[in-house]
Protein backbone atom coordinates (compact mmCIF):
# COMPACT_ATOMS: atom_id res chain seq x y z
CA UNK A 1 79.61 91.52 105.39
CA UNK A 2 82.54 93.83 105.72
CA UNK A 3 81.75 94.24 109.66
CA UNK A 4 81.70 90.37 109.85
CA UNK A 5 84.96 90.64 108.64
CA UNK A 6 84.21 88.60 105.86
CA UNK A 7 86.37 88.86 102.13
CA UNK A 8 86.28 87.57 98.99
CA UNK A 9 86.19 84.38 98.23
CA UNK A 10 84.44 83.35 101.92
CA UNK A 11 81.96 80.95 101.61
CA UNK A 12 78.97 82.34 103.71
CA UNK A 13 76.46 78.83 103.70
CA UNK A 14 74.16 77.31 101.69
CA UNK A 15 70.72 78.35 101.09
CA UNK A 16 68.82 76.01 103.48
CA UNK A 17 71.80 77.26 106.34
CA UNK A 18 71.03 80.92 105.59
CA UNK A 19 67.53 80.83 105.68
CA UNK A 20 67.74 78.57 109.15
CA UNK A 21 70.08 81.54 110.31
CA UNK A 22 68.05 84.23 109.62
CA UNK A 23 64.78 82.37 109.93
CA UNK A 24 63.50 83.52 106.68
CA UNK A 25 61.58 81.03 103.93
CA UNK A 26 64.05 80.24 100.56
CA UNK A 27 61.74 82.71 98.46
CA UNK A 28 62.31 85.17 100.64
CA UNK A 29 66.35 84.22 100.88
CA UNK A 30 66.22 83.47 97.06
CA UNK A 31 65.03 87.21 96.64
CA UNK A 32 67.42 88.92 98.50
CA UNK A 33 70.56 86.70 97.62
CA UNK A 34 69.67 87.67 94.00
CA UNK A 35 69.84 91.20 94.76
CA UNK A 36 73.30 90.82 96.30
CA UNK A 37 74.36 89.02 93.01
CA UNK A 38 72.78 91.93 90.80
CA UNK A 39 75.49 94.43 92.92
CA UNK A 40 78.64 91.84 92.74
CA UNK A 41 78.60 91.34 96.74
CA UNK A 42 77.82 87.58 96.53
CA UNK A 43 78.10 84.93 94.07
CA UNK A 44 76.31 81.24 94.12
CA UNK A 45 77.92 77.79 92.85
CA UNK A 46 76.77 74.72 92.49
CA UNK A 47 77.84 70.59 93.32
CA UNK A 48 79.92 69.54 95.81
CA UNK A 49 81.43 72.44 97.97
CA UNK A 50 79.23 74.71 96.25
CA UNK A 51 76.99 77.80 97.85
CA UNK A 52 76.96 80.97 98.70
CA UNK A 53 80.47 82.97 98.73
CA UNK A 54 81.19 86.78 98.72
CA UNK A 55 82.40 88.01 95.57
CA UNK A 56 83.42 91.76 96.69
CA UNK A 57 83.39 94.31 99.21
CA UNK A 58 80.60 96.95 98.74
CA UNK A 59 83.08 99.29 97.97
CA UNK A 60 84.17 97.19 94.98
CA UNK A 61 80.84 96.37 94.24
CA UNK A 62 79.91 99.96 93.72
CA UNK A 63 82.97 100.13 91.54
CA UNK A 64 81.54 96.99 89.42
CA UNK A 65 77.95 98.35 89.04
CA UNK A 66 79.41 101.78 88.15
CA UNK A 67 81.78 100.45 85.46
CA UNK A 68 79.19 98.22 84.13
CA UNK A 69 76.91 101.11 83.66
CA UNK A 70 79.56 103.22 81.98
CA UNK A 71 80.56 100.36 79.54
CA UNK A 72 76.66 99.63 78.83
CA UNK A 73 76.43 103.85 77.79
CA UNK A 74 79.70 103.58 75.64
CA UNK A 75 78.85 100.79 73.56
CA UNK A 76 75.25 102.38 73.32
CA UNK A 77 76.83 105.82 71.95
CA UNK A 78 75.28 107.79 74.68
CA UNK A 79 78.40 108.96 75.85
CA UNK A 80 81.40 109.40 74.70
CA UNK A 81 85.22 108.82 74.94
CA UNK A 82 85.57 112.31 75.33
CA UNK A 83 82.90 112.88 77.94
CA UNK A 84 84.44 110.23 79.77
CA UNK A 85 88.51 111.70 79.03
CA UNK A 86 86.55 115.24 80.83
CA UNK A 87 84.77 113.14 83.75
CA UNK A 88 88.28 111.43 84.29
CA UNK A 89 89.69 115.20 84.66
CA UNK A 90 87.30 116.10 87.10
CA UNK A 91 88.20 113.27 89.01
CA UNK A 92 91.99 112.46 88.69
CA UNK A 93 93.02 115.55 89.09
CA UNK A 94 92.36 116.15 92.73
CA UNK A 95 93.02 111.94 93.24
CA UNK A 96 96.92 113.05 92.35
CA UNK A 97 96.82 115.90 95.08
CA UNK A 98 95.49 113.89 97.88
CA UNK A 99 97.41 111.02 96.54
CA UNK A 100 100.47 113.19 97.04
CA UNK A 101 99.07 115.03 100.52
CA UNK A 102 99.14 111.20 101.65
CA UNK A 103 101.69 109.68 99.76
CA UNK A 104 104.60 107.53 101.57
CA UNK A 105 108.02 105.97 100.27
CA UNK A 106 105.89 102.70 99.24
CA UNK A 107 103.53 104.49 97.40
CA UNK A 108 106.44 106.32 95.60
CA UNK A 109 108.47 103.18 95.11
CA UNK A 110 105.33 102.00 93.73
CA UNK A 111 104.28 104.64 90.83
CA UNK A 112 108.36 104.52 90.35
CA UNK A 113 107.77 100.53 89.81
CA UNK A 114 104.68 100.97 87.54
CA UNK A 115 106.89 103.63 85.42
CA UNK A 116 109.60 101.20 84.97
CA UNK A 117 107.83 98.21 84.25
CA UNK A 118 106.05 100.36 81.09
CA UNK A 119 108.92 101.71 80.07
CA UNK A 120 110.04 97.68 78.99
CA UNK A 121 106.76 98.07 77.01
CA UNK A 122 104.95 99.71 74.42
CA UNK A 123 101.38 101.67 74.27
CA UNK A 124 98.92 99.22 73.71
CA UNK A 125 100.68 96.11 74.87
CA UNK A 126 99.50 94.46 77.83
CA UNK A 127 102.53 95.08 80.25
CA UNK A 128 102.41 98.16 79.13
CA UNK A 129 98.50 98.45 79.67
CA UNK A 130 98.88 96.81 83.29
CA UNK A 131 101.79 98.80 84.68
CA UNK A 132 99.76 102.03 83.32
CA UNK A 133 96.58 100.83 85.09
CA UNK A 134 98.51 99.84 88.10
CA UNK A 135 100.20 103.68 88.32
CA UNK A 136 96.87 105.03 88.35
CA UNK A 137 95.25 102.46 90.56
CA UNK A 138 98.46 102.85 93.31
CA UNK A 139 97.16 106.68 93.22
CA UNK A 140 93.74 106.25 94.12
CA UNK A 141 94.79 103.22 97.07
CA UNK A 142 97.16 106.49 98.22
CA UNK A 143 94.26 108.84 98.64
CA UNK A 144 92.94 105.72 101.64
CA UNK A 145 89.42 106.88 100.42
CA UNK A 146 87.45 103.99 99.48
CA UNK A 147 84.80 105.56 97.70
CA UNK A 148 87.20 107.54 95.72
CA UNK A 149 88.87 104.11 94.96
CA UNK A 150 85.35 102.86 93.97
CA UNK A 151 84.53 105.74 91.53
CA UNK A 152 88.13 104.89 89.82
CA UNK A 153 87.45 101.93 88.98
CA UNK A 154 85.06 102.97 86.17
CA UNK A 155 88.70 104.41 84.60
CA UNK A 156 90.53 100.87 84.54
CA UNK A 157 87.96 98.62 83.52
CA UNK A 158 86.16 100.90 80.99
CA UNK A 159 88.14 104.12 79.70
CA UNK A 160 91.18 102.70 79.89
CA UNK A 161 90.91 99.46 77.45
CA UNK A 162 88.48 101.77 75.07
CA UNK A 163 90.92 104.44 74.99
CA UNK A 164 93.79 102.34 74.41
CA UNK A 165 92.08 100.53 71.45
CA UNK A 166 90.76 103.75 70.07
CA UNK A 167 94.06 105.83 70.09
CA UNK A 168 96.89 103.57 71.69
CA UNK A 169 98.78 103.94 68.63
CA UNK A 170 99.21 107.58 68.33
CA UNK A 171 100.28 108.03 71.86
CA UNK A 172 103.50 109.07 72.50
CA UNK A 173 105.53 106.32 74.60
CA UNK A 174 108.14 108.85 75.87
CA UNK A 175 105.51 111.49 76.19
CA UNK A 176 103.48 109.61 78.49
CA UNK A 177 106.27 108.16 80.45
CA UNK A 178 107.46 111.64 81.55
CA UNK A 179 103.94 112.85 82.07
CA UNK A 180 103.81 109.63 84.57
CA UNK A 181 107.54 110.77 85.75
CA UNK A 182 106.23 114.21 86.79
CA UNK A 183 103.44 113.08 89.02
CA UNK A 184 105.82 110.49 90.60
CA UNK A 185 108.08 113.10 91.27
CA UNK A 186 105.02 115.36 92.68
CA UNK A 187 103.52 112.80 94.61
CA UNK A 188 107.13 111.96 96.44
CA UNK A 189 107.87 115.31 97.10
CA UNK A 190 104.21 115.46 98.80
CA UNK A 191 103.80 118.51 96.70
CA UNK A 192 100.09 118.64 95.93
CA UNK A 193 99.78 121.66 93.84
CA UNK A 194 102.42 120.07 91.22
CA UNK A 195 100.74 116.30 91.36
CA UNK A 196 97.12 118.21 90.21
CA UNK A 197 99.26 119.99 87.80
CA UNK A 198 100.86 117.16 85.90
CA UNK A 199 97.86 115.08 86.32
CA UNK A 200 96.12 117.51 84.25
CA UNK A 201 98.48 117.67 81.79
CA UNK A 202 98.70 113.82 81.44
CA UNK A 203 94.96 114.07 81.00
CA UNK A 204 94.62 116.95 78.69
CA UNK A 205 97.25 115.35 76.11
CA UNK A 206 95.10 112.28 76.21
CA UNK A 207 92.25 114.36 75.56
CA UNK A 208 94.37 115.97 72.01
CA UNK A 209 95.50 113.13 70.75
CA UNK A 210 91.94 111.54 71.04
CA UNK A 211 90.51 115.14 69.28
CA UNK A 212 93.41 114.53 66.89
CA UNK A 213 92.25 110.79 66.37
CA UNK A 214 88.60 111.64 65.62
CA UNK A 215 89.64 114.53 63.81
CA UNK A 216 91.93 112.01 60.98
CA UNK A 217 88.99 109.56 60.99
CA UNK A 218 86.42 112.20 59.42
């Protein structure tokens, strides 16, 4: 679809037009349109102006399926937030340095942006939740690696909302806000070494104050 240079929200046709197009019986259309749903690429609607209309890239799609298999593990119990706090390590971490090895003034301007719009917030509120998701997100877009983009998306729509429910209240504002401040600062200066740093550090204080969390909960 991509090389069609189709995007989201394009209608592609109807199911009689596709399977005229590609000379295929509806079964057979039927069959593979619903594997295209089960992946997020396409979506089908009904009535007047209805049919059959990308819903994501594949790139986003892998992010989708990946985040909905994540979520489905989380609320089974067979991982958990902490496994996913170590994952998020594994993969942040070098995110920040080729975020930073990439990084231009509008990515800068835009981690500054994310910082300052959180700062008017607190942990756990929702501009505060959307200006942090929107730091990290702004790192992965800096990296231009799609599939690394894909993979992070697992972190905002899964780790992030259980984390913040789970230990949002024992985070330090301030703490967290300089911990952003430091990789901004890294990822401006194009200083990779310090961006992995300070990402680590953001991540490993998560990781205590969710040990700390479980710990008081025993």
């Amino acid at each position: 679809m991509e090389r069609e240079g189709l995007k989201p929200g394009d209608r592609i046709g109807t199911e009689q037009e596709l399977a005229a197009e590609f000379g295929v019986s509806r079964p057979t259309l039927r069959e593979g349109l619903r594997l295209l749903a089960s992946t997020h690429l396409i979506r089908s609607t009904q009535g007047r102006g209805g049919g059959i209309f990308v819903e994501s890239t594949a790139n986003e799609g892998i992010g989708r399926n990946l985040s909905d298999s994540i979520a489905t593990m989380l609320s089974t119990e067979s991982i958990s937030l902490g496994e996913l706090l170590e994952a998020r390590i594994v993969l942040e971490v070098p995110v920040a340095g080729l975020a930073a090895a990439a990084a231009t003034e509008d990515t800068a301007d835009a981690l500054d942006t994310a910082i300052a719009r959180a700062s008017k917030a607190e942990p756990g509120d929702r501009v505060f939740n959307a200006a942090d998701s929107s730091f990290h997100e702004t790192l992965a877009k800096a990296t231009g690696n799609d599939l690394l983009m894909a993979f992070t998306r697992w972190v905002l729509d899964v780790l992030q909302p259980s984390l913040i429910k789970h230990v949002g209240a024992r985070t330090s504002k301030r703490g967290i806000l300089a911990q952003h401040r430091a990789i901004a600062a890294a990822v401006r200066n194009n200083d990779v070494a310090g961006a992995e740093l300070a990402m680590r550090h953001h991540l490993e204080y998560l990781v205590q104050v969710l040990r700390k969390t479980d710990a008081g909960l025993r």
